[in-house]
N, C-alpha and C. Protein backbone atom coordinates (compact mmCIF):
# COMPACT_ATOMS: atom_id res chain seq x y z
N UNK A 1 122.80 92.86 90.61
CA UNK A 1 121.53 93.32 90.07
C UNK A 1 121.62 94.82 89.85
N UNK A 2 121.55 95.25 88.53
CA UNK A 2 121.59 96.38 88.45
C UNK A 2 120.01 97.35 87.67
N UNK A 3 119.19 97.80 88.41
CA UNK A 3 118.34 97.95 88.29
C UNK A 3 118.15 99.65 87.90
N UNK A 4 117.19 99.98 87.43
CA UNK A 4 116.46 101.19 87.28
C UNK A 4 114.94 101.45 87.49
N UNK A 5 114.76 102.73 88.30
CA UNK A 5 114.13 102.49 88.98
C UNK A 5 113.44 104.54 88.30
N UNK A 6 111.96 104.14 87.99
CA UNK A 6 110.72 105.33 87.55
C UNK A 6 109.73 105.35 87.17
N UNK A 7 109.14 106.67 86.73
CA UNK A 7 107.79 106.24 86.37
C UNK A 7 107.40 105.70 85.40
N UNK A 8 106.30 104.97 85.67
CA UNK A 8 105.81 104.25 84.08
C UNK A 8 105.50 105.18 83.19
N UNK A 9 105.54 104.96 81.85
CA UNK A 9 104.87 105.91 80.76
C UNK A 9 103.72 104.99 80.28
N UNK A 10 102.82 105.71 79.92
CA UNK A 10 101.65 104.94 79.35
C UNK A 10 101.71 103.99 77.98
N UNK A 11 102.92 104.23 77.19
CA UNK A 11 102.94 103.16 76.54
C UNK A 11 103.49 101.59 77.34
N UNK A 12 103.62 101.96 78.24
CA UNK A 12 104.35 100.75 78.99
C UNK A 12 103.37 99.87 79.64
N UNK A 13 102.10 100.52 79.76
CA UNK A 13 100.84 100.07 80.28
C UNK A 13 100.82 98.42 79.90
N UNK A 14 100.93 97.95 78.99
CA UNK A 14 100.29 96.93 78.82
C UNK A 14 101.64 95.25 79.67
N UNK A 15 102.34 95.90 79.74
CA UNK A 15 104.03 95.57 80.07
C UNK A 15 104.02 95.20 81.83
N UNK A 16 103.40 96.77 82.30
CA UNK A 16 103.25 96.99 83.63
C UNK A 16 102.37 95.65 83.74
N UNK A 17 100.98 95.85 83.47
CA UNK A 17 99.77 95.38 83.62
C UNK A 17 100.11 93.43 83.49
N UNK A 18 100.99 93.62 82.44
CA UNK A 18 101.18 91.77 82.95
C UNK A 18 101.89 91.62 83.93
N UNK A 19 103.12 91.79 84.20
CA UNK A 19 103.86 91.94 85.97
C UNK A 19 102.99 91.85 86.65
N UNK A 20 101.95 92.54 87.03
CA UNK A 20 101.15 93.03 87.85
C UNK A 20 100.06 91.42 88.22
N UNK A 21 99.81 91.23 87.11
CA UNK A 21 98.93 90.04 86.48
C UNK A 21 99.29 89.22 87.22
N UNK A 22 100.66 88.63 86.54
CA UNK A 22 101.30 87.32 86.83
C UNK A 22 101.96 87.09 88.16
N UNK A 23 101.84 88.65 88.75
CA UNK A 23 102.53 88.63 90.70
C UNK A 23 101.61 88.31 91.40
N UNK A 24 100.02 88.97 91.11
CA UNK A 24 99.28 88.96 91.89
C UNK A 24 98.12 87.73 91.66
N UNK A 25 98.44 87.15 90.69
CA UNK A 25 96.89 85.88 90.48
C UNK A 25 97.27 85.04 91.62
N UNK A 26 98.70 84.36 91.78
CA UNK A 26 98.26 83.67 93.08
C UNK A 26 98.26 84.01 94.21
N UNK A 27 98.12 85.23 94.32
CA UNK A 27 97.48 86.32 96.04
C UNK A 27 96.20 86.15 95.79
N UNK A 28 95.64 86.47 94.39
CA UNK A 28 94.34 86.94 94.45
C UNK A 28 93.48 85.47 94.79
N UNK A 29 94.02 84.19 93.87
CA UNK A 29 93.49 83.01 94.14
C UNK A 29 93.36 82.41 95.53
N UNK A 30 94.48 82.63 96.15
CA UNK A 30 94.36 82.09 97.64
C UNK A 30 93.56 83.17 98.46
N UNK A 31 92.95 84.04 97.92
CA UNK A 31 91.99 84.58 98.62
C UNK A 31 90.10 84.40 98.12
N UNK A 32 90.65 82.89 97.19
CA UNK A 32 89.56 82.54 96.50
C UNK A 32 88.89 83.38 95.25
N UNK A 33 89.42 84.48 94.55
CA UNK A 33 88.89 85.02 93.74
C UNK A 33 90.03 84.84 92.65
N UNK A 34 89.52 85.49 91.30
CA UNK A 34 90.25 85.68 89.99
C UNK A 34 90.56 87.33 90.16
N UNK A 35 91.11 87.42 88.79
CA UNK A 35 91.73 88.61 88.99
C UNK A 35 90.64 88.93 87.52
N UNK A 36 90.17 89.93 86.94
CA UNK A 36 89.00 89.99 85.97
C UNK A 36 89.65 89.75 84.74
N UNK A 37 88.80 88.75 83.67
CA UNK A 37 89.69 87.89 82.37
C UNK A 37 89.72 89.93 81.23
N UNK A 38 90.33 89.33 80.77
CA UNK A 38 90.81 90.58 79.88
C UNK A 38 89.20 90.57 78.81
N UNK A 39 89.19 91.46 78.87
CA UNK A 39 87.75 91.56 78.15
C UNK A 39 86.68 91.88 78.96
N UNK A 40 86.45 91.22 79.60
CA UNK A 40 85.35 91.78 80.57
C UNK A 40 85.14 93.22 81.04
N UNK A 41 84.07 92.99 81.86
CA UNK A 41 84.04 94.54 82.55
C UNK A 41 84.55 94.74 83.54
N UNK A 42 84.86 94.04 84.55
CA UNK A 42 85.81 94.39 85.08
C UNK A 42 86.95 94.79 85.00
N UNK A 43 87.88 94.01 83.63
CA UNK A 43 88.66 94.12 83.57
C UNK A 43 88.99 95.75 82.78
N UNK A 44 87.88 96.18 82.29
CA UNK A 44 88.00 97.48 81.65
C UNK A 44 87.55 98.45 82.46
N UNK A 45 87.22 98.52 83.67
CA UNK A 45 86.79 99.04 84.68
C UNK A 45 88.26 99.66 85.33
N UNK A 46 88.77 98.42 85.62
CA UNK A 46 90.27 98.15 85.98
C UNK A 46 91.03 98.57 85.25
N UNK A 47 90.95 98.74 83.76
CA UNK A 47 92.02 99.12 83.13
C UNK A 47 91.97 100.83 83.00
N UNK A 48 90.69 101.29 82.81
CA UNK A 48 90.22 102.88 83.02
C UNK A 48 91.16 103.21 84.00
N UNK A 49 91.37 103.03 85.41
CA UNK A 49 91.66 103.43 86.44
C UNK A 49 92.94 103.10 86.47
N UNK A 50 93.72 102.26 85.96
CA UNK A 50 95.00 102.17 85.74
C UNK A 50 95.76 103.13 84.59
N UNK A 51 94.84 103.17 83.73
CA UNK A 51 95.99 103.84 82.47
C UNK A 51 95.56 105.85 83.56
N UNK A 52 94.66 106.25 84.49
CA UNK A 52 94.60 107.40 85.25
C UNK A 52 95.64 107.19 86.29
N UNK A 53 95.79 106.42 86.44
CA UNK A 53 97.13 106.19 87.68
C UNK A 53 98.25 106.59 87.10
N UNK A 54 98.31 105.68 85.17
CA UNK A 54 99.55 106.38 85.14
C UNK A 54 99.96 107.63 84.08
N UNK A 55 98.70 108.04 83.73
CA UNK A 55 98.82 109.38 83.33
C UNK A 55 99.17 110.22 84.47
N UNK A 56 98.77 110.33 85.91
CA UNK A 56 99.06 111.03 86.58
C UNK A 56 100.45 110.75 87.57
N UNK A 57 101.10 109.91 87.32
CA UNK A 57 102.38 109.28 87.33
C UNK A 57 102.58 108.86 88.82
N UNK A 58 101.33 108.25 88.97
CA UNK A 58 101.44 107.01 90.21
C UNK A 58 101.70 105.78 90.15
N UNK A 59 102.87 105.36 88.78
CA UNK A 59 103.07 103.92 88.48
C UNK A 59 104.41 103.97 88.43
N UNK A 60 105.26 103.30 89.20
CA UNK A 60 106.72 103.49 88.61
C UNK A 60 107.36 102.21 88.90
N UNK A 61 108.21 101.74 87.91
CA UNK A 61 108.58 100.62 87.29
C UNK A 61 110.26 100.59 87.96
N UNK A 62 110.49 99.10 88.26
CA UNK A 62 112.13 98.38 87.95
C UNK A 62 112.09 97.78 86.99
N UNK A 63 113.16 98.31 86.57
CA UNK A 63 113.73 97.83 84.92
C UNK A 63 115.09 97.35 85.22
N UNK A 64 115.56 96.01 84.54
CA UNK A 64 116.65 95.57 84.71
C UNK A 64 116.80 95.46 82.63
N UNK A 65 117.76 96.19 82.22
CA UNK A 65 117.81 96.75 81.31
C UNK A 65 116.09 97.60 80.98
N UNK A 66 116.41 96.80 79.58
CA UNK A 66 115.04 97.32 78.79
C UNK A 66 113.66 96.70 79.42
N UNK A 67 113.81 95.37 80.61
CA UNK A 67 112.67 94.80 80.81
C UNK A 67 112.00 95.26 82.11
N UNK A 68 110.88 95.18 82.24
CA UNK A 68 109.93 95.58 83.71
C UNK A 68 109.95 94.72 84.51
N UNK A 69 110.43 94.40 85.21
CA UNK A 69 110.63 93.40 86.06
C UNK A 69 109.93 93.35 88.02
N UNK A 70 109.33 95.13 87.73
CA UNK A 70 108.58 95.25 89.00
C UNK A 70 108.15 96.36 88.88
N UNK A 71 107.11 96.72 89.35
CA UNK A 71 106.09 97.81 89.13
C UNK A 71 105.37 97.70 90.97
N UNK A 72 104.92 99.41 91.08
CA UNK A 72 104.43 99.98 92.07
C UNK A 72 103.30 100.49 91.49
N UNK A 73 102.10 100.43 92.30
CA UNK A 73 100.98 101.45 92.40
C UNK A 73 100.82 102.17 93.50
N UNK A 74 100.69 103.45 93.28
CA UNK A 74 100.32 103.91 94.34
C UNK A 74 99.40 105.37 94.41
N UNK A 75 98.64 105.72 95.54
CA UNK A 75 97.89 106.61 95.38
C UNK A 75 98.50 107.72 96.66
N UNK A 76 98.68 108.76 96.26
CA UNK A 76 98.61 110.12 97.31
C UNK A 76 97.47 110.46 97.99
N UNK A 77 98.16 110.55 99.70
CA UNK A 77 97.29 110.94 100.24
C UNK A 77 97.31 112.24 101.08
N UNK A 78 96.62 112.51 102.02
CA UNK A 78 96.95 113.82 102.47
C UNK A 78 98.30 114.24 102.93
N UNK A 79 98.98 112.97 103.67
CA UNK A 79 99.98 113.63 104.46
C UNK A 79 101.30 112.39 104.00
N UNK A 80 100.16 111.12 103.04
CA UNK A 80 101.89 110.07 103.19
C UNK A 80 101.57 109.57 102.15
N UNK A 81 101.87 108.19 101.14
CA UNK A 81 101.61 107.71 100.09
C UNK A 81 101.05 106.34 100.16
N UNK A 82 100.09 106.21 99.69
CA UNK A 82 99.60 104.62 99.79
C UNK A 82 100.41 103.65 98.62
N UNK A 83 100.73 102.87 98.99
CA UNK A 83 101.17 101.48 98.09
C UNK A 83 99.89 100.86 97.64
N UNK A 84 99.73 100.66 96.84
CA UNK A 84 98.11 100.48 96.50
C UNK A 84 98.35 99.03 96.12
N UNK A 85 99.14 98.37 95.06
CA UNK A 85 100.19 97.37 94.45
C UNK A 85 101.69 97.63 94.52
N UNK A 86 102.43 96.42 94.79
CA UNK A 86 103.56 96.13 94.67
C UNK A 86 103.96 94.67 94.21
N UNK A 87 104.38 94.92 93.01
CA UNK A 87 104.43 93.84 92.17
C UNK A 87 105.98 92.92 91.63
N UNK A 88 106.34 91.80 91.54
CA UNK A 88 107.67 91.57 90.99
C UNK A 88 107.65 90.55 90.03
N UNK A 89 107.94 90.25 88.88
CA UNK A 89 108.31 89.10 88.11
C UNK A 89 107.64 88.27 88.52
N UNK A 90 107.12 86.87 88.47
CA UNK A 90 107.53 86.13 89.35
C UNK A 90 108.70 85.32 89.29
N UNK A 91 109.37 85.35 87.78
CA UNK A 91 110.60 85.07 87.42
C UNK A 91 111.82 85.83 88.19
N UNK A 92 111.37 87.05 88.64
CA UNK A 92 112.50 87.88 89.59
C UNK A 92 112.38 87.71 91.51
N UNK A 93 111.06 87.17 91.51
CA UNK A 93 111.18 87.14 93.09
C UNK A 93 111.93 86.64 93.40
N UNK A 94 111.84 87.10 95.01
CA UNK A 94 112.89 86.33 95.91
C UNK A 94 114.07 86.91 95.50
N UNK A 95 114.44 87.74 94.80
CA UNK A 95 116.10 88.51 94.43
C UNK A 95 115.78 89.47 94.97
N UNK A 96 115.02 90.13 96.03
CA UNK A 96 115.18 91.39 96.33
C UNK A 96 114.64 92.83 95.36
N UNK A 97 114.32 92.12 94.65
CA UNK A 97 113.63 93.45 93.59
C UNK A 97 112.35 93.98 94.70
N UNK A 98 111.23 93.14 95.43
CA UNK A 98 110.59 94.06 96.14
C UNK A 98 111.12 94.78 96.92
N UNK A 99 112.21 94.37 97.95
CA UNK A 99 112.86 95.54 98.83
C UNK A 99 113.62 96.57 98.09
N UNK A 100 114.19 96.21 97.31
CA UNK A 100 114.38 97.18 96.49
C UNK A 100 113.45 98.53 96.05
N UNK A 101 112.25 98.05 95.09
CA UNK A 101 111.33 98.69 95.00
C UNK A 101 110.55 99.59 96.44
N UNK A 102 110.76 99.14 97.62
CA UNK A 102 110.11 99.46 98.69
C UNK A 102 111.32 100.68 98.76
N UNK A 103 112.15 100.43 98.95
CA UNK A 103 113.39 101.19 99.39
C UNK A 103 113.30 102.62 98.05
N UNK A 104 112.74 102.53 96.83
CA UNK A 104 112.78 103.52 96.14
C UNK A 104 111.25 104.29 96.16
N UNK A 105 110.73 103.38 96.78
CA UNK A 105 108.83 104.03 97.07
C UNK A 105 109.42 105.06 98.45
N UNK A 106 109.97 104.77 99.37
CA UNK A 106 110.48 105.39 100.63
C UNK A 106 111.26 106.60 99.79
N UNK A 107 111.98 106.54 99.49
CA UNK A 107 112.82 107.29 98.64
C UNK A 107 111.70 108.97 98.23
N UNK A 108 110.90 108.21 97.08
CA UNK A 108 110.20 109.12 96.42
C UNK A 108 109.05 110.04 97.51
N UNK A 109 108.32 109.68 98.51
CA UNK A 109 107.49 109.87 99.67
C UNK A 109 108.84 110.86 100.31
N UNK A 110 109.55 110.33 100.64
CA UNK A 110 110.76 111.48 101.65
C UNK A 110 110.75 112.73 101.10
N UNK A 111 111.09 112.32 99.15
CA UNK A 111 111.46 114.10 98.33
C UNK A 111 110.55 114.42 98.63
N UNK A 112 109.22 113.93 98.53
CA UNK A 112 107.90 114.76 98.62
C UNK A 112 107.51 115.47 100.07
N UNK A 113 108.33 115.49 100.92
CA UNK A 113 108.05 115.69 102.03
C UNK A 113 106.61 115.30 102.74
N UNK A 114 106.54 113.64 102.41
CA UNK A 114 105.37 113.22 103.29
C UNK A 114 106.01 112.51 104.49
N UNK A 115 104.66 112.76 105.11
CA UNK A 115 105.15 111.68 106.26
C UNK A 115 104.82 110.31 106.52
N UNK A 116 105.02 109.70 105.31
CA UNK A 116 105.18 108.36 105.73
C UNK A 116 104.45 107.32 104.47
N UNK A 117 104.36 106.05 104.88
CA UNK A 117 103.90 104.79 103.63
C UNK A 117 102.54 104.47 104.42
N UNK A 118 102.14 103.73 103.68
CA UNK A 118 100.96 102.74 104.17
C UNK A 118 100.38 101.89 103.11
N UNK A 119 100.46 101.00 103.35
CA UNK A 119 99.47 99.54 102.82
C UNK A 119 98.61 98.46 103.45
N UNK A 120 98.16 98.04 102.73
CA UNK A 120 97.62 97.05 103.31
C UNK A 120 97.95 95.69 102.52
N UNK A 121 97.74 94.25 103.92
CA UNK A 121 98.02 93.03 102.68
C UNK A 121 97.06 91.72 103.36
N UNK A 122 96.84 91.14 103.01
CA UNK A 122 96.06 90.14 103.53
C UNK A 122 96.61 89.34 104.42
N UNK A 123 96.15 89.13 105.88
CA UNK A 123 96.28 88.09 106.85
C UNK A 123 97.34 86.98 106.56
N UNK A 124 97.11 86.70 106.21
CA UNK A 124 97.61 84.93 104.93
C UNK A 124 98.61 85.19 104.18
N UNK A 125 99.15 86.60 104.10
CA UNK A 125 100.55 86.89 103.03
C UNK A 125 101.68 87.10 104.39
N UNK A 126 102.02 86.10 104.96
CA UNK A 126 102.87 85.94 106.23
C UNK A 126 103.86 86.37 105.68
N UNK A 127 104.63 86.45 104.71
CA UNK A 127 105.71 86.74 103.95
C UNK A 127 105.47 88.06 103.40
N UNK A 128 104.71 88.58 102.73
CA UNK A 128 104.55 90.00 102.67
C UNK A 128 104.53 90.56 103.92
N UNK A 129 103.92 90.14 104.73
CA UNK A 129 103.80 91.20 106.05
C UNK A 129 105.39 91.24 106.53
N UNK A 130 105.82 90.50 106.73
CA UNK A 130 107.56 90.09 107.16
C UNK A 130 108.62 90.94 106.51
N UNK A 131 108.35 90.97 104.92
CA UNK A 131 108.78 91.94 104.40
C UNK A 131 108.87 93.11 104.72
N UNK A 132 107.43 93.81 104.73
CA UNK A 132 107.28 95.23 104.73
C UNK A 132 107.57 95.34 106.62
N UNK A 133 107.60 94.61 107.42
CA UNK A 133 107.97 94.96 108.54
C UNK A 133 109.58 95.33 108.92
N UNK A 134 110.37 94.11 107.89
CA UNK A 134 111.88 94.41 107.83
C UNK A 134 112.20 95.99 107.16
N UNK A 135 111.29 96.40 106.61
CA UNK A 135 111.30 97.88 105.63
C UNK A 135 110.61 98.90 107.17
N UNK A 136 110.43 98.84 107.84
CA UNK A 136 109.71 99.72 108.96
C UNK A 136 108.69 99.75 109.22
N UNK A 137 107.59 98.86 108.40
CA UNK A 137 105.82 99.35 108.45
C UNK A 137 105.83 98.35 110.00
N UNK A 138 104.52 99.09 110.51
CA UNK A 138 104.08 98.31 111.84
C UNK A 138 102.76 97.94 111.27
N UNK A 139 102.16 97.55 112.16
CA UNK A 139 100.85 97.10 112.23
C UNK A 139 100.23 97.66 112.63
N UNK A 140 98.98 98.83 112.30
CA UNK A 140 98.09 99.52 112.95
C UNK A 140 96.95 98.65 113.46
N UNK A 141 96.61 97.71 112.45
CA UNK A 141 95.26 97.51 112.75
C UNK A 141 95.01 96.13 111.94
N UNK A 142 93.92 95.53 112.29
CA UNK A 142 93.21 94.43 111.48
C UNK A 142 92.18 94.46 111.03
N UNK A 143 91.27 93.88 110.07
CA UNK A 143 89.98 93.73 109.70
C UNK A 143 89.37 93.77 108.66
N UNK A 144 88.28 93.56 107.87
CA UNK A 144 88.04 92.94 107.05
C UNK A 144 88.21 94.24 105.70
N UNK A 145 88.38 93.51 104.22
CA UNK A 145 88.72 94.57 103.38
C UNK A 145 87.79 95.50 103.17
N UNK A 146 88.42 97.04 102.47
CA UNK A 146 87.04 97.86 102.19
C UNK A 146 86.07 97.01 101.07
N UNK A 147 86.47 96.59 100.34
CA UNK A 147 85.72 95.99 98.90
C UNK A 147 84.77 95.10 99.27
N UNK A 148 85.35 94.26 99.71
CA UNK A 148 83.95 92.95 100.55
C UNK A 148 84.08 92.33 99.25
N UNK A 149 85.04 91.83 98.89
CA UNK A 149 85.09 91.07 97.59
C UNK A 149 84.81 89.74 98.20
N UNK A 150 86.03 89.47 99.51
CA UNK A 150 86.39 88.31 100.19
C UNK A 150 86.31 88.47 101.43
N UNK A 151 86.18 87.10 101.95
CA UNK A 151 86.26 87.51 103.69
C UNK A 151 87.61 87.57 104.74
N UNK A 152 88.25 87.88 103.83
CA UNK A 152 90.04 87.26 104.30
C UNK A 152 90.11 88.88 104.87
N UNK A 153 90.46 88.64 106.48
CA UNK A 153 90.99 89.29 106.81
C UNK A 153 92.73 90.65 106.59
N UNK A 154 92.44 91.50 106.50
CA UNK A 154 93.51 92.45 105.96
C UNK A 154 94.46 92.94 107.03
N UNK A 155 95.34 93.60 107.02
CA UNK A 155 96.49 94.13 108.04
C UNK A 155 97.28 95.15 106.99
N UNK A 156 96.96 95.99 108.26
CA UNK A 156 96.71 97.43 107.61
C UNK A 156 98.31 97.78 108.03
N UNK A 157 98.79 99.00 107.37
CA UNK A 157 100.48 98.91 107.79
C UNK A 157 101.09 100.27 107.42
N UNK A 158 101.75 100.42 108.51
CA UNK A 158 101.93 102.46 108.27
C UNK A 158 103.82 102.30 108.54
N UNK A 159 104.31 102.99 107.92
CA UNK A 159 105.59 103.31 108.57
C UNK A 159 105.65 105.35 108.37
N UNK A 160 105.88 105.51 109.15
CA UNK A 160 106.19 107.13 109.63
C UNK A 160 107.29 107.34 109.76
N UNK A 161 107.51 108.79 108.88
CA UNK A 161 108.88 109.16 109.09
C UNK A 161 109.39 110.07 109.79
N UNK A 162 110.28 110.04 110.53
CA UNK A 162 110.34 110.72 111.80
C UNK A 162 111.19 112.17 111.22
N UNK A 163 111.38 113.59 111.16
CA UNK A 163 112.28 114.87 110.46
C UNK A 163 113.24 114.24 111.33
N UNK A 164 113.87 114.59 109.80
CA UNK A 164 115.32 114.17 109.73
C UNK A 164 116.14 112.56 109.79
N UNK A 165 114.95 111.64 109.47
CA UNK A 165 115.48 110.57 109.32
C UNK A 165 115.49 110.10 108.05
N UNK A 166 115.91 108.42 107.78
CA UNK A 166 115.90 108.25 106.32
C UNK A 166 115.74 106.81 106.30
């Protein structure tokens, strides 16, 4: 697998935005909700705040050639970087493109001299949590999401980087 790994450009928006789509509808479904139909207001609510993510170049993409095959969101915070989304194919899962991608989110947070990741993922993503634990995140905490979309419990997840490690 030979991958490339940066930021999205905004023409890529619409590219990102299906990856994103097609990784996350059955997370979002087994937490009983949709993800907002294209057109709506939500979904343009959602899309406002995405094409600002990646004007300000908090979106960065795996590309296996010319195609997107995994995309990151993420937001800066005071001292470390939030994973906001982490997304893969679903034609590419299971090959390691998310650890991958995790391993180049760690990457980018180190140059920046932060200290550390954090996400969150839902209770019920036993396999996401497993993941990001094999990558270093622990478990701070449990409890219900900020949004109150759903009642599915969340698990909140920090990895810290210690000077001079990697």
């Amino acid at each position: 697998m030979m991958l490339t790994f940066r930021t999205a450009v905004l023409s890529e928006g619409k590219e990102v935005e299906r990856v994103i789509r097609a990784a996350f509808t059955p997370y979002v479904r087994a937490l009983g909700r949709e993800i907002p139909a294209a057109g709506s207001a939500g979904f343009a609510e959602g899309w406002e705040r995405f094409v600002a993510e990646l004007e300000r170049g908090d979106v960065y993409v795996a590309l296996d050639g010319e195609g997107i095959v995994g995309a990151v969101r993420t937001k800066p915070q005071e001292k470390g970087l939030y994973i906001q989304q982490i997304a893969v194919d679903p034609v590419r899962q299971g090959t390691g493109v998310g650890s991958w991608l995790l391993q180049r989110i760690d990457e980018v947070a180190r140059a920046q001299g932060l200290g550390g990741l954090s996400l969150e993922t839902a209770e019920m993503a036993v396999a996401n949590i497993r993941l990001y634990q094999r990558h270093g995140f622990e478990i701070v905490s449990r409890g219900p999401p900020d949004h109150g979309l759903d009642p599915h419990t969340r698990v909140y997840m920090v990895k810290s980087f210690q000077v001079g490690s990697s």
